[in-house]
Protein backbone atom coordinates (compact mmCIF):
# COMPACT_ATOMS: atom_id res chain seq x y z
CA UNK A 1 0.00 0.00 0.00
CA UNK A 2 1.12 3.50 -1.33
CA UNK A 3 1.60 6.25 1.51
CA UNK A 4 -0.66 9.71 0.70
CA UNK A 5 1.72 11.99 -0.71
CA UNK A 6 1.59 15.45 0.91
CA UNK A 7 0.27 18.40 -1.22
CA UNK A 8 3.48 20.27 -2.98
CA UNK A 9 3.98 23.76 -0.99
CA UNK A 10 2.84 27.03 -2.80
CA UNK A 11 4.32 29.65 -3.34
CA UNK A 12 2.28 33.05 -2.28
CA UNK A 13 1.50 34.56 -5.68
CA UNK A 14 3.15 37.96 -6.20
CA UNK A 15 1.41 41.14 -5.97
CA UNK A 16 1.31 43.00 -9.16
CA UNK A 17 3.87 45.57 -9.33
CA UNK A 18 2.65 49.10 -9.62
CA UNK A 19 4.78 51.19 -11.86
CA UNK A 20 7.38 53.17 -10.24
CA UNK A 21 6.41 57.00 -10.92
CA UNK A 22 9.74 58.93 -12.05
CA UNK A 23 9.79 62.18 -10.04
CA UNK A 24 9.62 65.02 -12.56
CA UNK A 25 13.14 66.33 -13.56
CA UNK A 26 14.44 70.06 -12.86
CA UNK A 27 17.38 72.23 -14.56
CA UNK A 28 19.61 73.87 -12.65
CA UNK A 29 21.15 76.65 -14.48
CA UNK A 30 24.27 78.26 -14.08
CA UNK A 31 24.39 82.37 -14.75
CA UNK A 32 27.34 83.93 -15.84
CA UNK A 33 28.93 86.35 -13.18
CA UNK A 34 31.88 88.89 -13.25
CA UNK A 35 32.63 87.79 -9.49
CA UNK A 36 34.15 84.63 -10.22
CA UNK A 37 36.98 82.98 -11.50
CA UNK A 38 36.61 80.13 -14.43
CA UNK A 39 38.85 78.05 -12.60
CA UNK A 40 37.06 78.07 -9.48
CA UNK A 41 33.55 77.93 -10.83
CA UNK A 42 34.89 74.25 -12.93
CA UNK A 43 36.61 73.46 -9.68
CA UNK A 44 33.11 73.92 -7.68
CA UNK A 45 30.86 71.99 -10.80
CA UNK A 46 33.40 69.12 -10.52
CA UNK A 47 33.00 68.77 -6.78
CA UNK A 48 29.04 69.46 -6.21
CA UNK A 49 27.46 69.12 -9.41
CA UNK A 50 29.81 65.71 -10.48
CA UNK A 51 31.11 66.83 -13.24
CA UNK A 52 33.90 65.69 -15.89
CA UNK A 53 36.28 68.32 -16.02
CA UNK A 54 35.52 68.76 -19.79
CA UNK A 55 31.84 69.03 -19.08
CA UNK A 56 32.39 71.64 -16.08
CA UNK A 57 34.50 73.41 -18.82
CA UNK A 58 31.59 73.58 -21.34
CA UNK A 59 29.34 74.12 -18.74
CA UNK A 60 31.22 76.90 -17.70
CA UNK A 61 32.34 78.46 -21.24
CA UNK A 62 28.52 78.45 -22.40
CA UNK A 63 27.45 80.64 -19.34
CA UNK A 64 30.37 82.79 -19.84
CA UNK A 65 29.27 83.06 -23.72
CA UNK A 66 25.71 83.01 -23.72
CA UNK A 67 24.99 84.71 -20.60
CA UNK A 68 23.32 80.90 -18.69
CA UNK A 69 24.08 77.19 -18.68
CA UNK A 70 22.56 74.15 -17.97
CA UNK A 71 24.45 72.27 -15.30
CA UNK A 72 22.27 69.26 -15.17
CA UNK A 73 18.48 68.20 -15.01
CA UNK A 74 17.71 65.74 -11.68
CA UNK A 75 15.21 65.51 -9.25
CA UNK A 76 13.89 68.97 -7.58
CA UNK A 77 15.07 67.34 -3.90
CA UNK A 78 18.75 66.99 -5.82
CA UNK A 79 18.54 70.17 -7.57
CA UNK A 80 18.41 72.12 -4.54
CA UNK A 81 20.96 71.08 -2.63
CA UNK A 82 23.16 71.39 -5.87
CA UNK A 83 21.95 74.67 -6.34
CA UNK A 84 22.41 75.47 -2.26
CA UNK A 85 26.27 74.37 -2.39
CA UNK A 86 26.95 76.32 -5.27
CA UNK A 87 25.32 79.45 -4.03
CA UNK A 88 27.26 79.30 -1.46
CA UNK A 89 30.37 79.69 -2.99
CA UNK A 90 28.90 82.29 -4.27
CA UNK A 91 28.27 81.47 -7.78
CA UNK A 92 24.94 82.54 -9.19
CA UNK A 93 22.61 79.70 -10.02
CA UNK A 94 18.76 78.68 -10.20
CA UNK A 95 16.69 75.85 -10.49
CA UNK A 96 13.55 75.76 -12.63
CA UNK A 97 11.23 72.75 -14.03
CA UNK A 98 12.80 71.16 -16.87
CA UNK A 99 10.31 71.51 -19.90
């Protein structure tokens, strides 16, 4: 005589996943200034805003140029405290909803 065998184990079936909501991006923008040096403001983009030292360059060239830059485009929670460091070293930079 055969034993019973015992039911096989379940697993719990998996909730369906709800799609994770990206949080809307913001710019911050970097102005041009007669204040600072363009050593020092690629120096400070490096170290807060992370970047290359041929983007900070660019970066840094274009607000010279034109007048305003576009540093990067993150969350608004990132954004501002980029935007906080920077301003205070003085350099002159907002943050606005990216379009």
């Amino acid at each position: 005589m055969s034993q019973p065998t015992a039911p096989a184990p379940t697993r719990p079936t998996p909730s369906p996943k709800k799609p994770t909501e990206a949080l809307p991006p913001w710019n911050v923008l970097l102005h041009n200034d007669e204040v600072n040096d363009m050593g020092f403001v690629i120096e400070s983009l490096c170290r807060f805003a992370r970047l290359s030292v041929p983007a900070a360059t660019r970066c840094t060239m274009e607000a010279h140029k034109k007048g305003l830059s576009l540093v990067l485009a993150t969350h608004r929670e990132h954004a501002e405290l980029v935007a906080e460091q920077l301003t205070s070293l003085r350099l002159t930079v907002t943050i606005e909803p990216a379009p």
